[in-house]
Protein backbone atom coordinates (compact mmCIF):
# COMPACT_ATOMS: atom_id res chain seq x y z
CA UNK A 1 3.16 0.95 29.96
CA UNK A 2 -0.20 1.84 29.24
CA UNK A 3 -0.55 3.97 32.56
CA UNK A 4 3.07 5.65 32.14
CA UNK A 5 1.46 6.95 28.68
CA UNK A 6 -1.64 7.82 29.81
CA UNK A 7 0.26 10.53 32.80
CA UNK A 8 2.51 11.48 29.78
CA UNK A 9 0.54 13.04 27.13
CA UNK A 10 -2.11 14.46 30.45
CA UNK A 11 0.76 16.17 31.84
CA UNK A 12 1.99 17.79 28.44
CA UNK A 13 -1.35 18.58 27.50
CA UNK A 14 -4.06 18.54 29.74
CA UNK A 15 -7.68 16.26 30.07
CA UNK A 16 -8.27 17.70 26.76
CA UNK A 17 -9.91 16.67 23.07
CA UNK A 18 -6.63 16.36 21.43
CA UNK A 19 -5.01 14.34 24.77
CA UNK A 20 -7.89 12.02 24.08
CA UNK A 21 -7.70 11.26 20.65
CA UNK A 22 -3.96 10.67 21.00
CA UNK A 23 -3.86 8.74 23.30
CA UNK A 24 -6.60 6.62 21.48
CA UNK A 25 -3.82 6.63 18.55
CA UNK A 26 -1.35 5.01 21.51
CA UNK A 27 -3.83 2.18 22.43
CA UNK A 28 -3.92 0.83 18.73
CA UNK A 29 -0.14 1.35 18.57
CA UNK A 30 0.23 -1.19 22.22
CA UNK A 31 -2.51 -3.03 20.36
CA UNK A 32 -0.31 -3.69 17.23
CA UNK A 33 2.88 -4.90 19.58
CA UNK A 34 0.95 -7.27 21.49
CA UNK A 35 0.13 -5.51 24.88
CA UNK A 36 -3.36 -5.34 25.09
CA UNK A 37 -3.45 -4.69 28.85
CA UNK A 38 -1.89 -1.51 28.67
CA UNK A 39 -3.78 -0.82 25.04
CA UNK A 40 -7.53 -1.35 27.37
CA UNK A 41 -6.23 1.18 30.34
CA UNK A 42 -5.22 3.96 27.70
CA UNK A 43 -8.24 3.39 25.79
CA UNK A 44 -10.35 3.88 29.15
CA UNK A 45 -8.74 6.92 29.76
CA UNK A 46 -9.25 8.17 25.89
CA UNK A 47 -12.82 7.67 26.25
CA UNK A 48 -13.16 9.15 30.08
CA UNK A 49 -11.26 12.47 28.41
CA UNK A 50 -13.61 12.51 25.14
CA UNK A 51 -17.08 11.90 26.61
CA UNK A 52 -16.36 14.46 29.03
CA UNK A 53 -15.23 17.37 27.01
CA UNK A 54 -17.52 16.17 23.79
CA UNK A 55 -20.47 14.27 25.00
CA UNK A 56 -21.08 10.74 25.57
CA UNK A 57 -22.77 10.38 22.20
CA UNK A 58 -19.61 12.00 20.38
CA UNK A 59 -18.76 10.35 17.13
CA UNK A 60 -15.07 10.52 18.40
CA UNK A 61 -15.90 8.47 21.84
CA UNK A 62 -16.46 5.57 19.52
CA UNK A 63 -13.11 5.42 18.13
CA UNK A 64 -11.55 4.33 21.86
CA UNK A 65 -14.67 2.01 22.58
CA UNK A 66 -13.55 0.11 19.78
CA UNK A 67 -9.64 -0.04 20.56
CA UNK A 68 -11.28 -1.10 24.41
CA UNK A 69 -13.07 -3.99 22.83
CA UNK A 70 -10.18 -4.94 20.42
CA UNK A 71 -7.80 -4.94 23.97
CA UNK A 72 -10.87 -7.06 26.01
CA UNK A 73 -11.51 -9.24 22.85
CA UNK A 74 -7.47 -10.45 22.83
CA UNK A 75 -7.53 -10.51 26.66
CA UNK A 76 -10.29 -13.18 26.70
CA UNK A 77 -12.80 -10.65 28.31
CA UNK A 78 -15.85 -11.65 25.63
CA UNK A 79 -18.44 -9.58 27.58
CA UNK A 80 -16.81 -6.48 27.61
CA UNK A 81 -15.14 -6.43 24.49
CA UNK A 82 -19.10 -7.36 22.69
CA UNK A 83 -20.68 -4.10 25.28
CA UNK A 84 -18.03 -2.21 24.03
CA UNK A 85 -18.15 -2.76 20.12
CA UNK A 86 -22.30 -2.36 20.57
CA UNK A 87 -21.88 0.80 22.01
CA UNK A 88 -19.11 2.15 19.88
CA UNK A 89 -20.77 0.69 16.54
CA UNK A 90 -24.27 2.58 18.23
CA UNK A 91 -22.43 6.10 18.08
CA UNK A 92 -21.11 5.66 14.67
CA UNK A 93 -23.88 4.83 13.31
CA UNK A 94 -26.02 7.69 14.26
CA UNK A 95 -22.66 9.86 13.47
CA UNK A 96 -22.28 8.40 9.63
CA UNK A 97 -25.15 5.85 9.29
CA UNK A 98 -25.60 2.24 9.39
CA UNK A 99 -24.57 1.38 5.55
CA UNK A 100 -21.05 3.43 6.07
CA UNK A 101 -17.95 0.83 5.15
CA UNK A 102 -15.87 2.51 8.68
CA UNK A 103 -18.40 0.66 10.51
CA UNK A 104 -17.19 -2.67 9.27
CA UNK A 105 -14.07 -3.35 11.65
CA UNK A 106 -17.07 -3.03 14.67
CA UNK A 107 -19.35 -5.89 13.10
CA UNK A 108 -16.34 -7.71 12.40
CA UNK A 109 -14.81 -7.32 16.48
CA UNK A 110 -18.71 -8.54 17.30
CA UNK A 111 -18.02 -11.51 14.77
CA UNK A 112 -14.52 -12.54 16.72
CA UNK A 113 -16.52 -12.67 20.19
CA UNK A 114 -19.47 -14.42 19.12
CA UNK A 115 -17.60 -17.17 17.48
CA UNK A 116 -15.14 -17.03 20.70
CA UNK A 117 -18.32 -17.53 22.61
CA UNK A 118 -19.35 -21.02 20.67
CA UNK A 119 -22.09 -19.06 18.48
CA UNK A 120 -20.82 -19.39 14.96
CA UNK A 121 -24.46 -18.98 13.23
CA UNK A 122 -24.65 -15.20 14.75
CA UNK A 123 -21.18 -14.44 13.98
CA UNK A 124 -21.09 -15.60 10.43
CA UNK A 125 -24.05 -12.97 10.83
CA UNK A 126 -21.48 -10.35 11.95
CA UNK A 127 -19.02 -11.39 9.51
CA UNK A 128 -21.38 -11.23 6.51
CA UNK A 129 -22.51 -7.80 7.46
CA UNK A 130 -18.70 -6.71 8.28
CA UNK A 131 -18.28 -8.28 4.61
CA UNK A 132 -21.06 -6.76 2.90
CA UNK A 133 -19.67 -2.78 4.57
CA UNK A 134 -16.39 -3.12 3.00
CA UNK A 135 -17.35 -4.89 -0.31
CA UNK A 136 -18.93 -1.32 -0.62
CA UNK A 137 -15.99 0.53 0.30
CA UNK A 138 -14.59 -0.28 -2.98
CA UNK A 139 -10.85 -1.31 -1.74
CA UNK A 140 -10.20 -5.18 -2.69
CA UNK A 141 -7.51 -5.84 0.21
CA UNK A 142 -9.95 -5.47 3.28
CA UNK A 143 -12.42 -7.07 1.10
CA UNK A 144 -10.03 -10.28 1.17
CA UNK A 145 -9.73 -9.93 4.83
CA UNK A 146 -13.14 -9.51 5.45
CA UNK A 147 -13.68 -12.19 3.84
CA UNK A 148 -10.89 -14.63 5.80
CA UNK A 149 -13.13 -13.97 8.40
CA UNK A 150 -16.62 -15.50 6.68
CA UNK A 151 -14.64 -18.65 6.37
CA UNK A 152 -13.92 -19.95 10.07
CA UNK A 153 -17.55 -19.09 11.16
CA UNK A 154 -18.60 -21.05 8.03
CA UNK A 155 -16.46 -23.89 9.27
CA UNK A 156 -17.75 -24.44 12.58
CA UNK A 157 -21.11 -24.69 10.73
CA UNK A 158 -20.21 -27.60 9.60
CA UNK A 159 -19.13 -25.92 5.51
CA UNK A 160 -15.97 -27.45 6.02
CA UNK A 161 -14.57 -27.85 2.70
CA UNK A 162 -16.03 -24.84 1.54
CA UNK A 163 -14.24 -22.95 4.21
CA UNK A 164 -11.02 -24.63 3.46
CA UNK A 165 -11.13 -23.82 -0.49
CA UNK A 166 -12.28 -20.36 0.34
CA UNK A 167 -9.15 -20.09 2.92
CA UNK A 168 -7.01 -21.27 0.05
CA UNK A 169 -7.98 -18.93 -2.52
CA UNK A 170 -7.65 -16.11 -0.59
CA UNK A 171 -4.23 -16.83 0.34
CA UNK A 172 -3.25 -17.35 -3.22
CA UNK A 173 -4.88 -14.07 -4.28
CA UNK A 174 -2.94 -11.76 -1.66
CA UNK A 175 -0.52 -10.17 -3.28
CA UNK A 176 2.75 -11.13 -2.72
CA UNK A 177 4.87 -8.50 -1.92
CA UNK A 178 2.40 -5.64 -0.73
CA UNK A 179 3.38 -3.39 2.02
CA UNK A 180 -0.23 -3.08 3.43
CA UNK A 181 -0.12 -6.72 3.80
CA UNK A 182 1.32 -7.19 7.32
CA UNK A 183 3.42 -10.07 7.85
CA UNK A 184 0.82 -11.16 11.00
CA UNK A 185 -2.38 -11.51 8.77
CA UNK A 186 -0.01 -14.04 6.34
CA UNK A 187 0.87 -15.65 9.26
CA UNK A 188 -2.97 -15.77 10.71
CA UNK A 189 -4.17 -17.50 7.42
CA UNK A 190 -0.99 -20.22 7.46
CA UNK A 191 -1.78 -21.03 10.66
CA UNK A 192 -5.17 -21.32 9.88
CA UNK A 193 -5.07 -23.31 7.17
CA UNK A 194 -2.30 -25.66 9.52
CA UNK A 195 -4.57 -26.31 12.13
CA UNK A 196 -7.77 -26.96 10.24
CA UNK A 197 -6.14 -29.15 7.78
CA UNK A 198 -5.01 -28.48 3.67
């Protein structure tokens, strides 16, 4: 469990930096396998270790206020997870600026809740801006991802068929044997495209 990792790694190392950043690397592991619950408590603790040791405003205190939000986000906890990605997405900033493509997963997290939250015109916003980050980064496979997530927000604007080509296309253009391509983000733009209609 989250907890049982948490006493762990403080026990073998101490309330220190490097106990904080790993166990930030644990919550997006028990993010990955589905246990959010346990990914939010280790992420708490990550942060608790790093803001006190680094500063509230540390660069690296952002990195478990995201995996926090990602955990709140998937356990329906909307408020939290959007505090959370504002505050983490405010340290980065100031840490690499606003136009840096690492801050595109945060705009993207404030995307998810605001179209959880029935607001699709803000977080086509989000997802545009998330888009726009790692169009700049230069890599094209999170630039296809990015911009599966343009496409539902779109949809609930009413752009249906426009969603539903662009949906299409960028199924067809994923490669189709690519290790970086996870077999859940196939199976997130099937079931997409199965629920929302060919």
């Amino acid at each position: 469990s989250g907890r049982r990792a948490v006493a762990l790694y403080e026990a073998l190392l101490g309330p220190v930096p490097r106990t904080g950043l790993a166990l930030d690397n644990v919550a997006g592991i028990l993010i990955r396998i589905g246990q959010p619950r346990g990914a939010r408590d280790v992420a708490v603790r990550s942060a608790a270790i790093l803001a006190r040791n680094l500063g509230p405003d540390a660069y690296e205190v952002s990195y478990p206020l995201h995996n926090m939000a990602v955990a709140e986000h998937l356990l329906g906890d909307f408020v939290s997870a959007r505090r959370h990605f504002q505050r983490s997405l405010e340290i980065s900033e100031r840490a690499v600026g606003r136009d840096d493509p690492s801050n595109a997963p945060v705009w993207r997290g404030l995307g998810q809740c605001a179209l959880a939250e029935g607001h699709p015109r803000e977080a086509l916003a989000h997802f545009e801006r998330a888009l726009a980050l790692t169009t700049a980064g230069g890599l094209p496979l999170p630039t296809l991802f990015a911009r599966f997530h343009v496409a539902p927000a779109r949809f609930e604007l009413g752009e249906r068929e426009l969603a539903r080509a662009e949906i299409r296309a960028i199924r067809d253009a994923l490669p189709a044997r690519d290790l970086n391509v996870e077999p859940h983000h196939r199976a997130e733009l099937e079931r997409w495209i199965a629920d929302h209609g060919p």
